[in-house]
Protein backbone atom coordinates (compact mmCIF):
# COMPACT_ATOMS: atom_id res chain seq x y z
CA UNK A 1 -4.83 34.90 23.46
CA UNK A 2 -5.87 34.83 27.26
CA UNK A 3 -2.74 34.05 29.47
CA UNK A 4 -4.30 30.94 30.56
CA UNK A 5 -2.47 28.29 28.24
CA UNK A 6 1.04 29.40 29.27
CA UNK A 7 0.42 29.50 32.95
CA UNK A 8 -1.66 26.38 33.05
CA UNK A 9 1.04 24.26 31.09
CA UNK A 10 4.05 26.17 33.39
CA UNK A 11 2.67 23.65 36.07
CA UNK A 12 2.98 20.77 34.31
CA UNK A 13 6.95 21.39 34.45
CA UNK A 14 7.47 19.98 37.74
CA UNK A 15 4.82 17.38 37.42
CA UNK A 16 6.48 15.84 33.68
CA UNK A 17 9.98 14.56 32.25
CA UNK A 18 8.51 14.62 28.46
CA UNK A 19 10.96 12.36 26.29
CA UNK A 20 12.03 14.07 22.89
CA UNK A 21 9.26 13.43 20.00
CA UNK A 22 10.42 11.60 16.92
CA UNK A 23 11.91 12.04 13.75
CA UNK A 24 2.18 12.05 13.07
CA UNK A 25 -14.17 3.54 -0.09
CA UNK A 26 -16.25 7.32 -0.49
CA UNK A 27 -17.69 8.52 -3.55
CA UNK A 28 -16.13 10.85 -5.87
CA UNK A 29 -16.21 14.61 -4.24
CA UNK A 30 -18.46 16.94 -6.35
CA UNK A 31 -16.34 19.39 -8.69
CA UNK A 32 -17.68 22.34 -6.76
CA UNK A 33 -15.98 21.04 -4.07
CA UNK A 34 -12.69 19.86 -5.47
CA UNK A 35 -11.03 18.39 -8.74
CA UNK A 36 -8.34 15.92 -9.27
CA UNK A 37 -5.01 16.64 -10.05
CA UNK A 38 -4.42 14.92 -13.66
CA UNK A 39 -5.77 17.52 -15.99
CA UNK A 40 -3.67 19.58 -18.65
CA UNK A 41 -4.57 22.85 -17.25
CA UNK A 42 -3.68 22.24 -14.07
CA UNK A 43 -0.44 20.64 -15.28
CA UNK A 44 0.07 23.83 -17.05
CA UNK A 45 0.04 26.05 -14.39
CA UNK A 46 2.01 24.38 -12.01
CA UNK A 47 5.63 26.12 -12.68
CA UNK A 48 7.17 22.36 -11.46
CA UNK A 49 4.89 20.04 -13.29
CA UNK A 50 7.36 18.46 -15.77
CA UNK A 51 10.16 17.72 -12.84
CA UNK A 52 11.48 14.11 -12.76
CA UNK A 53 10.55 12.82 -9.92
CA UNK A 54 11.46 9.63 -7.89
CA UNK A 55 9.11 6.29 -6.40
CA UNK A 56 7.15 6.71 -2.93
CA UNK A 57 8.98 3.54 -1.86
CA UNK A 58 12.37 5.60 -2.03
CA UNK A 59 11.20 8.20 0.14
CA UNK A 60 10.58 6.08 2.60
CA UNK A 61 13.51 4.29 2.40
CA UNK A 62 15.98 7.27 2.28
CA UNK A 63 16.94 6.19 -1.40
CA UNK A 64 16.46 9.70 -3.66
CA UNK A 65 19.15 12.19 -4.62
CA UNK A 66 19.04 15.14 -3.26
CA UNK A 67 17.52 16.86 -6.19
CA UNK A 68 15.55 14.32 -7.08
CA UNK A 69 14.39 14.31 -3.63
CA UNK A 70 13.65 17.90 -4.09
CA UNK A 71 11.61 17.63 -7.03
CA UNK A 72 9.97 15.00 -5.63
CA UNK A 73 8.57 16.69 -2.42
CA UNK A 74 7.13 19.16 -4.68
CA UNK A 75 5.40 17.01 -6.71
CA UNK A 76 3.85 14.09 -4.51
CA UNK A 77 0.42 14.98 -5.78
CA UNK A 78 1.84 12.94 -9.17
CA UNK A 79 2.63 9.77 -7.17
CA UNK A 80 -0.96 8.89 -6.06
CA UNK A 81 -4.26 9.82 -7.01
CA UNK A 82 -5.26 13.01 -5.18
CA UNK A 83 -8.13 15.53 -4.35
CA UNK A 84 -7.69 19.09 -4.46
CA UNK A 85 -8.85 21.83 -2.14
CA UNK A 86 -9.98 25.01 -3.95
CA UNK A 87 -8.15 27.90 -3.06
CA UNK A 88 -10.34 31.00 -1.35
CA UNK A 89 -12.08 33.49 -3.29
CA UNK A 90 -10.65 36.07 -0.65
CA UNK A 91 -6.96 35.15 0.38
CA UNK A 92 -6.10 36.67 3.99
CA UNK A 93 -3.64 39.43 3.24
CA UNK A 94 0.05 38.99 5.11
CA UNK A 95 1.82 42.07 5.33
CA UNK A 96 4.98 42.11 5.45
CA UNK A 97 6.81 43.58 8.88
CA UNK A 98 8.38 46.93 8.98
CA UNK A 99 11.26 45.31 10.51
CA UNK A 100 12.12 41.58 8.96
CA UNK A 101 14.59 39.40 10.63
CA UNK A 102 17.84 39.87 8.26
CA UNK A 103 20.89 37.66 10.49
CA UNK A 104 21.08 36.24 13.31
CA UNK A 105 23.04 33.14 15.58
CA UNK A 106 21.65 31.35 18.30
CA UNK A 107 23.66 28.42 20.34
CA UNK A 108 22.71 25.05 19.59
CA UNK A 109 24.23 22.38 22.28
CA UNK A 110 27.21 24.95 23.09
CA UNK A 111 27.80 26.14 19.18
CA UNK A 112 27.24 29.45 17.61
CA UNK A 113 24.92 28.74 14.89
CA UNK A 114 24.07 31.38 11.92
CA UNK A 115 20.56 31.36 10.25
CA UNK A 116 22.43 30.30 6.70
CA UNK A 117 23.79 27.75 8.67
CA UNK A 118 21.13 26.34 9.82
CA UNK A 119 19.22 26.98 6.00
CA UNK A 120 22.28 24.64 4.48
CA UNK A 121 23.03 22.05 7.22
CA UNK A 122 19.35 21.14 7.56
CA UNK A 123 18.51 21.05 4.05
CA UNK A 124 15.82 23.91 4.51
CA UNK A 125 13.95 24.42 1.28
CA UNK A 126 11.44 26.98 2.58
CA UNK A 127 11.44 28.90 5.58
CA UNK A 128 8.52 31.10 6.38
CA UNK A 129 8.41 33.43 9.89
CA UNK A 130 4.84 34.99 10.88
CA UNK A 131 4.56 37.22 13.82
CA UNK A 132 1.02 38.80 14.90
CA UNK A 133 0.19 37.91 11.30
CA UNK A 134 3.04 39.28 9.60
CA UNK A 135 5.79 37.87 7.17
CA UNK A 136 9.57 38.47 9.24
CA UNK A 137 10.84 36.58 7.31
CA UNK A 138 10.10 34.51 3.94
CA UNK A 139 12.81 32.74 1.93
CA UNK A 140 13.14 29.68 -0.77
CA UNK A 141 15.68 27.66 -1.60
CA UNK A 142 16.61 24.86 -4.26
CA UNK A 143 14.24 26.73 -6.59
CA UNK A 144 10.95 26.99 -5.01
CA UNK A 145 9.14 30.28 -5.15
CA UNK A 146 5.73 31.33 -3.71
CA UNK A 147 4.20 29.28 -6.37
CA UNK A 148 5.40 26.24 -4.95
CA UNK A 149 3.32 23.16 -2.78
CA UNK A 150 5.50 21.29 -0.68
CA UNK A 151 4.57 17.78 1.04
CA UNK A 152 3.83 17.89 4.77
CA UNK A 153 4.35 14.33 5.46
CA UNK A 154 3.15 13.85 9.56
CA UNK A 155 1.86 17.54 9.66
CA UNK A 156 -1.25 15.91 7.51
CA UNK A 157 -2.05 14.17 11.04
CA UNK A 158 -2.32 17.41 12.85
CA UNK A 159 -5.00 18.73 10.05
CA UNK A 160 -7.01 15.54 10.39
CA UNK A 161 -6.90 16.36 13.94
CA UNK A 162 -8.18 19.34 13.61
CA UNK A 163 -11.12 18.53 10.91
CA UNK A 164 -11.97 16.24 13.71
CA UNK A 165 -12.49 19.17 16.02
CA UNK A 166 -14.35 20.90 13.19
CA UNK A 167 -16.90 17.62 13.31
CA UNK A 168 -17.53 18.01 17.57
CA UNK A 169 -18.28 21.66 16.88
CA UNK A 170 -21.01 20.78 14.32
CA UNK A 171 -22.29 17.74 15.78
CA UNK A 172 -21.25 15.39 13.13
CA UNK A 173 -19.18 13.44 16.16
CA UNK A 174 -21.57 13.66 19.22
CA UNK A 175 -18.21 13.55 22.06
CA UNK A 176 -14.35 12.92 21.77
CA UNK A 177 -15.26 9.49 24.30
CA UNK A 178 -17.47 8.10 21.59
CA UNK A 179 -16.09 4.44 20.82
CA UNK A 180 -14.25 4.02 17.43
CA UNK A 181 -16.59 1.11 16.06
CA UNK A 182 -19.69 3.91 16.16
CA UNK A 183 -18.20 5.55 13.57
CA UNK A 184 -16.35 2.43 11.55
CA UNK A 185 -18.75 -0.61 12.56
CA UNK A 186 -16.19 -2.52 10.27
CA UNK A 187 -13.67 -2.84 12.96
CA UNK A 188 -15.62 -4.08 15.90
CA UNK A 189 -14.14 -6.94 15.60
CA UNK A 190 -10.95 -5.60 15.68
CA UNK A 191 -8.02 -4.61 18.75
CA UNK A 192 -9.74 -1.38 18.07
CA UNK A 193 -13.11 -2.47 19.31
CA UNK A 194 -12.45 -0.40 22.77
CA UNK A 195 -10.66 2.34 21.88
CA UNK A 196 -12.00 5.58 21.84
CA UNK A 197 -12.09 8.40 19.46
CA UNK A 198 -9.30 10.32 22.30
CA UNK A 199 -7.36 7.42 22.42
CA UNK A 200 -6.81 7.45 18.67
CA UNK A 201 -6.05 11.48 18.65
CA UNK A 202 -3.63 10.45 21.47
CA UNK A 203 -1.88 7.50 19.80
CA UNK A 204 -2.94 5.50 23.24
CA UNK A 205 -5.29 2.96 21.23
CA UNK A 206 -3.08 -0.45 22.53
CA UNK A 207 -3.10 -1.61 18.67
CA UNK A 208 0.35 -2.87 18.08
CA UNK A 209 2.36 -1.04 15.61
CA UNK A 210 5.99 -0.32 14.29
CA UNK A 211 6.71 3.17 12.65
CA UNK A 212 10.30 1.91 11.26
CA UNK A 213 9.94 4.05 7.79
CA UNK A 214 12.25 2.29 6.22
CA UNK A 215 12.05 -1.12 7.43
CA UNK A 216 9.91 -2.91 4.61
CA UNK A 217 8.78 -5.26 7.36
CA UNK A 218 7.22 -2.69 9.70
CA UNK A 219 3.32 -2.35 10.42
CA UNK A 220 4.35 1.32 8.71
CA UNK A 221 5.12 0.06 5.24
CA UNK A 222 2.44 -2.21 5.18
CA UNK A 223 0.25 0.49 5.60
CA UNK A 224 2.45 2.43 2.78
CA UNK A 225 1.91 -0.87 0.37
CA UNK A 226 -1.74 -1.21 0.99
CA UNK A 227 -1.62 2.50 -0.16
CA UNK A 228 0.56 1.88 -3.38
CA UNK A 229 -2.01 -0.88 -3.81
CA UNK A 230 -4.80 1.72 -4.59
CA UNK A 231 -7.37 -0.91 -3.45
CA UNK A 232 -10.45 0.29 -1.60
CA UNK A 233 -10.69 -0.93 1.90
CA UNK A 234 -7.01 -1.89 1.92
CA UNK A 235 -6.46 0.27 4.72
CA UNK A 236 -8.56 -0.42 7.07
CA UNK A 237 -7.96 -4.41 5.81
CA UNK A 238 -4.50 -3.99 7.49
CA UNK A 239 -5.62 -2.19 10.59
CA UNK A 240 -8.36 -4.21 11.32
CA UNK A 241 -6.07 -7.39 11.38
CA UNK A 242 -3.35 -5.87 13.93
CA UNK A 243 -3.50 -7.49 17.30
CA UNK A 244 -3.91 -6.01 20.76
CA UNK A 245 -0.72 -5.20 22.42
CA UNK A 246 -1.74 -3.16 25.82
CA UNK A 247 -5.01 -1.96 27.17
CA UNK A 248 -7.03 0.86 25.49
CA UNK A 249 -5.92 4.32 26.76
CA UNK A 250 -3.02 2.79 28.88
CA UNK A 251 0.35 3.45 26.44
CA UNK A 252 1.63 6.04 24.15
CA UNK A 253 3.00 4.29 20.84
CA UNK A 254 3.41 6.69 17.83
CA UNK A 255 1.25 5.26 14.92
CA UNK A 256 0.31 6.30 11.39
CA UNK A 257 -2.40 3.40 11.73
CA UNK A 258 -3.91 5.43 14.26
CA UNK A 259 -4.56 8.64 12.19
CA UNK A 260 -5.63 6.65 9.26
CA UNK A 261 -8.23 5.21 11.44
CA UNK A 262 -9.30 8.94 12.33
CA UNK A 263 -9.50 9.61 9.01
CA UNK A 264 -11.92 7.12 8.29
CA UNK A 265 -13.94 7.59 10.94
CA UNK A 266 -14.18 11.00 9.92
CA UNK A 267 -15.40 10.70 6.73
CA UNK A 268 -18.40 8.26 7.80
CA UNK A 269 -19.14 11.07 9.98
CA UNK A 270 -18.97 14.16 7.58
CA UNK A 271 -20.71 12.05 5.10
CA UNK A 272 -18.33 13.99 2.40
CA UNK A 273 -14.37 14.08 1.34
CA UNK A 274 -11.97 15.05 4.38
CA UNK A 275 -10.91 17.33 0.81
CA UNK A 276 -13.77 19.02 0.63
CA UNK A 277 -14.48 19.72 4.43
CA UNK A 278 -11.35 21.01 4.82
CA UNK A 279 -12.40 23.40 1.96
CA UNK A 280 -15.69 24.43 3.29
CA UNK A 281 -14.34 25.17 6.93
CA UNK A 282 -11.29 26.18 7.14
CA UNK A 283 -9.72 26.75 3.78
CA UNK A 284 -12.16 28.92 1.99
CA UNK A 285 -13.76 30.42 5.36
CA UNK A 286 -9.54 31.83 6.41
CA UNK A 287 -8.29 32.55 3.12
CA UNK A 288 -6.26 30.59 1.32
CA UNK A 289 -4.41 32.28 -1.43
CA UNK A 290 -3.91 28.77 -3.54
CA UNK A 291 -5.25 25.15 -4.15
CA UNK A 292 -3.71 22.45 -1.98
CA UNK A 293 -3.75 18.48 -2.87
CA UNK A 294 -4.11 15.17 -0.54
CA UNK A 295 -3.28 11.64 -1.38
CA UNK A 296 -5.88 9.04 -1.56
CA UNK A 297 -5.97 5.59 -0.68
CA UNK A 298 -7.50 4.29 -4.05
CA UNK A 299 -9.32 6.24 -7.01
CA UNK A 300 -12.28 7.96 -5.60
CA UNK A 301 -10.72 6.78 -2.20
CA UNK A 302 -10.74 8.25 1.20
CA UNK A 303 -7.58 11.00 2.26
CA UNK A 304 -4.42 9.33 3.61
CA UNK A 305 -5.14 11.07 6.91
CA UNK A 306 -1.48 10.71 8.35
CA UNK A 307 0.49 12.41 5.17
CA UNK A 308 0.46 13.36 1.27
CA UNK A 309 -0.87 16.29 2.07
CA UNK A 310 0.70 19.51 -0.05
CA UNK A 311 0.29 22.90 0.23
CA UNK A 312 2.38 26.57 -0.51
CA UNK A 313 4.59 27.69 1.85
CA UNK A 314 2.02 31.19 3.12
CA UNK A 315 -0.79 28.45 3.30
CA UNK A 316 0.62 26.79 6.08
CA UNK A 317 1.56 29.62 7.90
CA UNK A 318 -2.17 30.32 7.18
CA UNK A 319 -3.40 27.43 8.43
CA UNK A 320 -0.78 28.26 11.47
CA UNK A 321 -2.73 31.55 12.38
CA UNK A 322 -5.83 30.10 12.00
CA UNK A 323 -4.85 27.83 15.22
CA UNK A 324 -3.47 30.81 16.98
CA UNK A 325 -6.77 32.45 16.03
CA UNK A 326 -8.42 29.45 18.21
CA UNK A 327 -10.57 28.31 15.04
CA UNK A 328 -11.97 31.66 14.06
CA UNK A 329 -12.31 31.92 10.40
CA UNK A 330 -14.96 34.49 8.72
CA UNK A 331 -16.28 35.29 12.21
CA UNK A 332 -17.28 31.88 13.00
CA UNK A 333 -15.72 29.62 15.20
CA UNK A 334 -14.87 26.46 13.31
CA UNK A 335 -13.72 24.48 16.39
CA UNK A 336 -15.28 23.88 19.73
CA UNK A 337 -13.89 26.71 22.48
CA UNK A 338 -10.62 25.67 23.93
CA UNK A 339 -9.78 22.97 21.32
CA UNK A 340 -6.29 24.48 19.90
CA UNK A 341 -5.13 24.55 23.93
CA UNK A 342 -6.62 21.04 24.58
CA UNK A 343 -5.15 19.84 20.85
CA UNK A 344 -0.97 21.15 21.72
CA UNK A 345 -1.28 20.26 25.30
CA UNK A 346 0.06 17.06 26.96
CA UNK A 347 -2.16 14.39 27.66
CA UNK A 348 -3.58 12.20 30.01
CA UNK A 349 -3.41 8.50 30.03
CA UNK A 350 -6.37 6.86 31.82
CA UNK A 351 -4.43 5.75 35.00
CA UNK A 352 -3.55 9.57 35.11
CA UNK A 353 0.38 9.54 33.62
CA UNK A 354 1.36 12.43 31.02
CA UNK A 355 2.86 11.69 27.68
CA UNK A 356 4.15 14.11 25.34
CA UNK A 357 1.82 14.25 22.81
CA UNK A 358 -1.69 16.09 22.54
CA UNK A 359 -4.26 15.60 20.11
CA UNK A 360 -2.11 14.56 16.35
CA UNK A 361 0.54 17.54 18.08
CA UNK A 362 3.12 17.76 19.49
CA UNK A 363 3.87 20.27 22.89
CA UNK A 364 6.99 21.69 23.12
CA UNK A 365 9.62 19.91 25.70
CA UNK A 366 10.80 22.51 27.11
CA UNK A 367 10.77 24.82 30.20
CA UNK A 368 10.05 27.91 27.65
CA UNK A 369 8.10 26.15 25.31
CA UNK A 370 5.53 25.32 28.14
CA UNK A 371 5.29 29.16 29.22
CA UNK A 372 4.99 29.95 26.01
CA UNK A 373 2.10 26.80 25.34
CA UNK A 374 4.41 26.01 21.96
CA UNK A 375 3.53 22.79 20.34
CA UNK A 376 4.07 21.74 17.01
CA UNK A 377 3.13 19.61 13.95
CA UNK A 378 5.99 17.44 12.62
CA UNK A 379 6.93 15.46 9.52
CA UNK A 380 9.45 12.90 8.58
CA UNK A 381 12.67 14.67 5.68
CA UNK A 382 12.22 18.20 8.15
CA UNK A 383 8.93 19.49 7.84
CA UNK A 384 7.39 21.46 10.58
CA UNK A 385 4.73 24.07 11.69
CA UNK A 386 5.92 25.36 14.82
CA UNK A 387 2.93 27.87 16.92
CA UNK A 388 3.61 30.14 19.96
CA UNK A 389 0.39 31.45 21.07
CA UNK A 390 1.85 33.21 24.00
CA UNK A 391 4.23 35.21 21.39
CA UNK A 392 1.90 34.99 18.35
CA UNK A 393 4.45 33.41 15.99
CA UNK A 394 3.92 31.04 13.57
CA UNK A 395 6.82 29.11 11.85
CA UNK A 396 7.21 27.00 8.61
CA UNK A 397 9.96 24.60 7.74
CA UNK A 398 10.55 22.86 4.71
CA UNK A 399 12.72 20.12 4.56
CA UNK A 400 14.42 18.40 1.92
CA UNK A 401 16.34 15.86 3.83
CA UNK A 402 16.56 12.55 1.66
CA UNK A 403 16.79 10.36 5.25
CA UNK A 404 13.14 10.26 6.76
CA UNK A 405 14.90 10.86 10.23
CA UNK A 406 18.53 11.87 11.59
CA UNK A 407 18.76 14.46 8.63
CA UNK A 408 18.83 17.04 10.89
CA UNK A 409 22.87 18.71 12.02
CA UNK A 410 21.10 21.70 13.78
CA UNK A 411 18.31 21.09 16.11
CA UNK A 412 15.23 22.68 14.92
CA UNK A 413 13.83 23.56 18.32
CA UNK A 414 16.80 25.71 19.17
CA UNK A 415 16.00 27.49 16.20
CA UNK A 416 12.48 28.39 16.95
CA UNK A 417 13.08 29.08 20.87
CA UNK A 418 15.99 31.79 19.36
CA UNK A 419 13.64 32.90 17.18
CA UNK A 420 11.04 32.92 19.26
CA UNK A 421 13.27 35.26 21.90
CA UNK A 422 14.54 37.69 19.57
CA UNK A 423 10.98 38.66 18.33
CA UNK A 424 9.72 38.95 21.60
CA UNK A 425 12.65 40.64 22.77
CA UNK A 426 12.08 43.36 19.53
CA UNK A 427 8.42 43.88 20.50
CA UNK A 428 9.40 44.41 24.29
CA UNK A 429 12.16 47.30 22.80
CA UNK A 430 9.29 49.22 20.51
């Protein structure tokens, strides 16, 4: 990793005051490519399969027990149809470090915080520390094991994201500026009729929308119902009818419409599942050691580009490196030169103001995280994939949290800065 990132985001410090984040009809794929998720032999092998689980509607809503919750978010691949990416014929080996972190505290808002602390008070479920490609530390809680796929929730929007960057590099999308309606002619009629491709990976479209999870009301649930529905074209049905609320590329308004519409207009590009692309560039080419599922939107449907996606805990840390890695994967670079920096990096709104959000990611608000060029891919119930290029470290959190947001007693970030600090601090002492 060159040292350009951190120094060029360092002097965005004094330029920005970046609020907190939140808490982001296609034919059947051939079996080559992937399989669904109902038969007995997958069942079979799945060491959670026969679990009770709870109703989609109740995650949202905050309404699951705590072990039902748990089961739950290890099983979402049960509550919808789904398509399943093929695990790699060569998994990427990750050795484990001679020295693994053990204990440790780090302050959080003036208290003295221990890493079992923050495992129990934030409902942790998996916890999975990579440093220049090695496991520091790998633990599992509430019975989970290696074995185990775990839901991503908003961290699906950052891999749509980056599929989307896998399409500029081969040409399927001709330039980031393109206008949505090239792509989905469907919604030309539509408040989305002048956005661009960057203003959807930005959130800046001007569509109206409310992200209240568990508001049954909000443009969020709506989207969640038309889902449940399992109707083709239900989807973009309810995007297509939102109205206008500001000028294309002018505001920043978190939406899941947004990446739904980028998974669409991804698929009518890659003429193919967003499944099986993700399978043929990224997860076969880097070496995924197991199968991972994504929701669809109706049987044979299109990927729910902005969650349901499920994978082990080592995958994501996988998929973590391969971002470090800037897209390299079996000595080919899957995404166009620069993308990961351009993807975590604050944005531009056209009039020229910043907003603290890149491309489906998130950058890291603070004064270290911008040396470092941190960002981050965040779900709702404490799921994230936290990268430090500057540091090489890759973190995975799973979260069990039954509220969608404001589970959280220990602040996450605080966690990865400390961790962060005492790796670096152990490689500067070799």
């Amino acid at each position: 990793m060159t040292p350009i990132r951190p120094l060029l985001i360092a002097l965005l410090i004094s330029a920005i005051a970046l609020p907190t984040s939140p808490l982001a009809s296609a034919p059947p794929v051939a079996q080559a490519s992937t399989t669904t998720t109902s038969t007995a032999q997958v069942k079979n092998s799945y060491p959670h399969a026969k679990e009770s689980i709870g109703k989609v509607r109740e995650i949202y809503d905050g309404a699951l027990s705590p072990a039902i919750a748990v089961n739950t978010f290890r099983n979402i691949d049960r509550l919808f149809p789904s398509h399943r990416i093929l695990k790699s014929a060569k998994p990427k080996a990750l050795p484990v470090a001679a020295k693994s972190i053990s204990e440790f505290y780090f302050i959080d808002r003036g208290r003295r915080v221990s890493l079992e602390q923050y495992l129990e008070w934030n409902q942790v479920a998996g916890l999975l520390i990579l440093k220049d490609g090695q496991i520091h530390l790998e633990k599992y809680r509430y019975g989970n094991s290696a074995q185990t796929r775990w839901m991503s929730m908003s961290i699906a929007k950052s891999i749509t994201s980056t599929l989307i960057g896998a399409a500029i590099k081969q040409g399927k999308i001709q330039r980031i500026d393109d206008l949505v309606i090239k792509y989905i002619p469907e919604l030309k009629d539509s408040a989305y009729q002048q956005a661009t491709i960057r203003d959807v990976l930005m959130m800046s479209s001007g569509v109206r929308w409310n992200e209240a999870y568990s508001d049954p009301r909000s443009d969020r649930r709506k989207l969640l119902e038309a889902q449940i529905a399992q109707q083709a074209g239900s989807s973009m049905r309810v995007l297509a009818g939102l109205p206008q609320a500001f000028a294309p590329g002018s505001r920043f308004n978190y939406s899941t419409g947004e990446t739904q519409v980028a998974a669409q207009l991804l698929r009518n590009a890659i003429g193919m599942p967003l499944s099986a692309y993700l399978q043929e560039r990224i997860w076969s080419k880097y070496g995924m050691e197991a199968d991972a599922t994504w929701w669809l939107d109706a049987p044979n449907g299109i990927e729910i580009g902005g969650s349901g996606f499920s994978a082990t805990l080592r995958d994501y840390g996988r998929f973590g490196l391969f971002m470090l890695g800037g897209g390299l994967a079996a000595k080919e670079l899957i995404l166009p030169t620069a993308w990961t920096y351009e993807a975590g990096t604050p944005k531009r709104l056209r009039q020229g103001d910043f907003i603290p959000y890149g491309y489906l990611w998130w950058p890291v608000n603070s004064e270290q995280g911008f040396q470092d060029g941190a960002y981050m891919a965040i779900g709702i119930h404490g799921q994230y994939l936290y990268l430090n290029p500057r540091n090489n470290i890759v973190i995975v959190v799973w979260g069990a949290q039954v509220k969608p947001t404001g589970g959280a007693v220990v602040d996450d970030q605080a966690f990865f800065a400390a961790v962060s600090a005492q790796l670096a601090e152990n490689k500067a002492t070799k």
